[in-house]
Protein backbone atom coordinates (compact mmCIF):
# COMPACT_ATOMS: atom_id res chain seq x y z
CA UNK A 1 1.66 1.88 35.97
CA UNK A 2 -1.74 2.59 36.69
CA UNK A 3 -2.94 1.80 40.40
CA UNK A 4 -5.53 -1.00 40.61
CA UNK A 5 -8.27 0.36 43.17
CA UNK A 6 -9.00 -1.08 46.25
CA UNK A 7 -12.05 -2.84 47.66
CA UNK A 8 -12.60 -3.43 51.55
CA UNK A 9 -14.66 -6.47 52.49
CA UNK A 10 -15.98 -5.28 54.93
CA UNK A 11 -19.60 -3.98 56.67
CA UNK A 12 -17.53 -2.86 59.68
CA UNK A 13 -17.59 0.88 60.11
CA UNK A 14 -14.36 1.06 62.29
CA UNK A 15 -12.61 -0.69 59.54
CA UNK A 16 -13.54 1.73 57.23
CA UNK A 17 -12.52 4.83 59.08
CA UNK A 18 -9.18 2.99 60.04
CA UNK A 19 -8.53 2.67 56.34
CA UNK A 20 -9.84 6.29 55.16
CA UNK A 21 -7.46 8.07 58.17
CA UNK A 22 -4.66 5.84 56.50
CA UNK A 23 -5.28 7.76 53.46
CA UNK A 24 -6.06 4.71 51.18
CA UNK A 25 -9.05 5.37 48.64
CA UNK A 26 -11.27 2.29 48.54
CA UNK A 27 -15.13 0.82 47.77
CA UNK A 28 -16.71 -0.89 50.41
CA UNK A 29 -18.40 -4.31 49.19
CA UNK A 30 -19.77 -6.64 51.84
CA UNK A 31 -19.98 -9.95 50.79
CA UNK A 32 -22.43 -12.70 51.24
CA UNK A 33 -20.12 -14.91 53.76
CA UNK A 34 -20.39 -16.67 56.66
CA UNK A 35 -17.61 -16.41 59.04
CA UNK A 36 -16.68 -19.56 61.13
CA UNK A 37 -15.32 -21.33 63.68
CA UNK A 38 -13.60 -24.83 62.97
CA UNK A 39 -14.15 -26.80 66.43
CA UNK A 40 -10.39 -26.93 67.49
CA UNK A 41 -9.09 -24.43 65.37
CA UNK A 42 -6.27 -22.17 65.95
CA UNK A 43 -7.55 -18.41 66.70
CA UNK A 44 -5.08 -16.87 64.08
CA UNK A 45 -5.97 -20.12 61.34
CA UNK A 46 -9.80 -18.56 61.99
CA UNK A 47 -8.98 -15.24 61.86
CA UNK A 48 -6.36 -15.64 58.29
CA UNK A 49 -9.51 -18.03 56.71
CA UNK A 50 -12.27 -15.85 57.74
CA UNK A 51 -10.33 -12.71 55.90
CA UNK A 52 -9.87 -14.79 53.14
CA UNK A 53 -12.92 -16.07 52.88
CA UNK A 54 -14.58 -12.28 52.75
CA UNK A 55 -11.90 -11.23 49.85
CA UNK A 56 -13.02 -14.16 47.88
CA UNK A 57 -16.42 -13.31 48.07
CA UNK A 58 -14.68 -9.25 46.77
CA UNK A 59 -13.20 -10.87 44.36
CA UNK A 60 -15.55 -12.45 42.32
CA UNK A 61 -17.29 -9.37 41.94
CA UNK A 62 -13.95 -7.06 41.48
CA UNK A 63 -11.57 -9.37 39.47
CA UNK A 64 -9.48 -6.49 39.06
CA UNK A 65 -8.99 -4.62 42.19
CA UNK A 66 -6.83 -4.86 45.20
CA UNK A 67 -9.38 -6.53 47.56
CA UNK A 68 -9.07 -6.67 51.34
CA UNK A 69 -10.34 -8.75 53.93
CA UNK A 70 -10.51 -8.44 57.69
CA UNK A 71 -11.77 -10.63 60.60
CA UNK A 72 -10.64 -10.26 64.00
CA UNK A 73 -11.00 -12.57 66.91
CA UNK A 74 -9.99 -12.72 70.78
CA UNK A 75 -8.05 -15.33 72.24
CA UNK A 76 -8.50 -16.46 75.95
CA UNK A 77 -7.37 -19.31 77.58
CA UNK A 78 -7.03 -21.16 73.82
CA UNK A 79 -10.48 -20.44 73.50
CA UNK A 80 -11.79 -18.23 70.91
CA UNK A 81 -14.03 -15.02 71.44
CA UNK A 82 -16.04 -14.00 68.90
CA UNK A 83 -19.08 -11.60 68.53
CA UNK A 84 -21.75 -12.33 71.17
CA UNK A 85 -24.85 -14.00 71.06
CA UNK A 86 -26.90 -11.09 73.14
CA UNK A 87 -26.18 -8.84 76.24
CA UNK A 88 -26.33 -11.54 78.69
CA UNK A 89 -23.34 -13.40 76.45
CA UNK A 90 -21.43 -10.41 76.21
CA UNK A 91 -22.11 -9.86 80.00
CA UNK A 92 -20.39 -12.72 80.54
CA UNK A 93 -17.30 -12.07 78.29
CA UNK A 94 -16.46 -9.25 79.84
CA UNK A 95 -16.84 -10.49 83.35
CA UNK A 96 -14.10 -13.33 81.54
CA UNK A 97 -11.56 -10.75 80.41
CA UNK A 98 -11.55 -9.20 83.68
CA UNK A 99 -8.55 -8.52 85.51
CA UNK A 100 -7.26 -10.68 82.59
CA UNK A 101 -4.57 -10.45 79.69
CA UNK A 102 -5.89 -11.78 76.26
CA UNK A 103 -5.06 -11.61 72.51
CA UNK A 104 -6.64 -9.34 69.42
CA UNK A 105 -5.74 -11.20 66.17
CA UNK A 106 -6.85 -9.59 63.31
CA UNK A 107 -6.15 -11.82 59.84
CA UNK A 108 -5.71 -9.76 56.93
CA UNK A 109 -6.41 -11.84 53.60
CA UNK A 110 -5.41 -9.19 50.11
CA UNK A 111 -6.25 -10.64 46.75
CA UNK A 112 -5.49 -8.99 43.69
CA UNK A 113 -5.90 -10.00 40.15
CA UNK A 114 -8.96 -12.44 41.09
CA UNK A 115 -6.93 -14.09 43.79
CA UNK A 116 -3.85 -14.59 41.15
CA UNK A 117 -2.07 -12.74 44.00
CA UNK A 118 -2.30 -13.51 47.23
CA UNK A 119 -1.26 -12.22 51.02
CA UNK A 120 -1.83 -12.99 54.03
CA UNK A 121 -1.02 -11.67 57.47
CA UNK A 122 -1.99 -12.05 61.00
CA UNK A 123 -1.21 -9.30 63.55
CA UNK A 124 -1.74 -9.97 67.33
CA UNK A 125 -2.20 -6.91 70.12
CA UNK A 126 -1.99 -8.06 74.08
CA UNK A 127 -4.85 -6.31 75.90
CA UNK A 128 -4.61 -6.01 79.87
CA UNK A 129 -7.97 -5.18 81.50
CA UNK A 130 -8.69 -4.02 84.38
CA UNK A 131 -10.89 -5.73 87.24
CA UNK A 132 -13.81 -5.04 86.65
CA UNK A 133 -17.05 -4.69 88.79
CA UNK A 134 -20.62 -6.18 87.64
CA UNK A 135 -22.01 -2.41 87.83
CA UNK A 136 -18.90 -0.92 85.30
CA UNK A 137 -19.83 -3.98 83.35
CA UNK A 138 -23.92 -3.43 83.32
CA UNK A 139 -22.87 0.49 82.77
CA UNK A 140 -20.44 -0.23 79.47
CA UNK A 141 -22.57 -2.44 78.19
CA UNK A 142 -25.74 -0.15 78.42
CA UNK A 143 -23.00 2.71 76.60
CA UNK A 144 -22.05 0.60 74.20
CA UNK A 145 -23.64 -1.54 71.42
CA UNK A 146 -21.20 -4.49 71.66
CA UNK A 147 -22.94 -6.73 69.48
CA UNK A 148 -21.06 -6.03 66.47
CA UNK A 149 -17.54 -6.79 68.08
CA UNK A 150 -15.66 -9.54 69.05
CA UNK A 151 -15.25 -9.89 72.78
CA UNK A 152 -17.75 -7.99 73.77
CA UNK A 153 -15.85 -4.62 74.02
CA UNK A 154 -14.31 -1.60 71.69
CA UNK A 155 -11.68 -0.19 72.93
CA UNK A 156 -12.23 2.88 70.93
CA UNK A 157 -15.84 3.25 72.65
CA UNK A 158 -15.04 3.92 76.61
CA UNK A 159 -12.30 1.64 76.18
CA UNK A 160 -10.59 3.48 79.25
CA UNK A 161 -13.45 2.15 81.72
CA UNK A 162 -12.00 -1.57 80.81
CA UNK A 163 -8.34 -1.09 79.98
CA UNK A 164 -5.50 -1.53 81.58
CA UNK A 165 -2.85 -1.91 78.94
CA UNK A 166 -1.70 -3.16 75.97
CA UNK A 167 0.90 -4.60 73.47
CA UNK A 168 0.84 -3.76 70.18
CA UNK A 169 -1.45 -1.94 67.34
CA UNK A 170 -4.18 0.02 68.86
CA UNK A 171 -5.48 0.08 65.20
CA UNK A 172 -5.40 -4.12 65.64
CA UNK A 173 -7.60 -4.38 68.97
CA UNK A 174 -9.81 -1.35 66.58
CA UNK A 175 -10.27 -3.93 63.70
CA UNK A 176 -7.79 -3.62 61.30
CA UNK A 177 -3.87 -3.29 61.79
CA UNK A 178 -3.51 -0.49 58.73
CA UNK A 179 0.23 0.30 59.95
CA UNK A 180 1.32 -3.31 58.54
CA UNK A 181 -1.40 -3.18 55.86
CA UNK A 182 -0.05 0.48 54.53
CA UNK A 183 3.25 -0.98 54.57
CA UNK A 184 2.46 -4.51 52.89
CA UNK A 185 0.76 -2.69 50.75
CA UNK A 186 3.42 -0.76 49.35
CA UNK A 187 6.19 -3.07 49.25
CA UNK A 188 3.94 -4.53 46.94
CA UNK A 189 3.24 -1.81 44.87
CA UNK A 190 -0.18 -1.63 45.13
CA UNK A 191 -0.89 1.86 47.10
């Protein structure tokens, strides 16, 4: 049987370089979507119907391909962290997740067939920073471009300067958990 092929939907570069080390061949299509936040919403609900949401968009465009969508979110105090607003936003995100333990949930929508098919997973990572000082703050955030990323942070970028530890899929807290996707994936036949 001849292997459908697979669409990301997805602009994020880190994404895209999680899934090309995994070895999976793919297209990159970014749909027209608007991720959001329902007011009162549960962090993984937002996370599984933003992904979804983005392979719907795939999928009108590439009925017959295994599309996959990605959106990942922080949890904090049952509040939900998403990208922020400017520096002085993310300023104050960081200065949040200080000293603090919070969640990466990435949901991971994967339609094939125009949606015919459907799965859905949400995988969580615990991330530990440390406590951090206004100046390693002002510092990362002049390193980094943290505009583009949900809590204000990658890990992958000088994430040593604000971790501690963590719990769970490096690859998750990155933007996309490809160890479960790779395996979902298979036991599916599709890769």
């Amino acid at each position: 049987m001849k292997k459908l092929p697979a669409v990301l939907a997805s602009a994020s570069p880190r994404r895209q370089d999680l899934l090309r080390r995994a070895g999976i061949p793919f297209q990159v299509f970014v749909p027209n979507v608007n991720e959001t936040v329902r007011p009162g919403a549960f962090y993984r609900e937002t996370a599984l119907e933003n992904a979804l949401l983005k392979a719907e968009g795939a999928a009108l465009v590439f009925p017959d391909a295994v599309v996959i969508g990605a959106d990942t979110v922080i949890e904090l105090d049952g509040e939900i962290l998403g990208k922020p607003r400017d520096e002085q936003d993310a300023f104050h995100m960081l200065r949040r997740l200080s000293g603090r333990t919070h969640e990466v949930v990435t949901g991971v929508a994967v339609l094939v067939k125009n949606g015919n098919i459907r799965i859905r997973f949400a995988d969580g990572t615990k991330v530990t920073f440390k406590t951090l000082t206004d100046e390693v703050i002002r510092a990362y955030l002049k390193q980094v471009n943290v505009l583009d990323k949900a809590g204000a942070y990658g890990i992958q970028e000088c994430g040593d300067r604000l971790l501690d530890h963590l719990e769970g899929s490096v690859n998750n807290v990155i933007g996309l958990p490809v160890e479960r996707l790779s395996e979902t994936l298979r036991l599916n036949a599709l890769a």
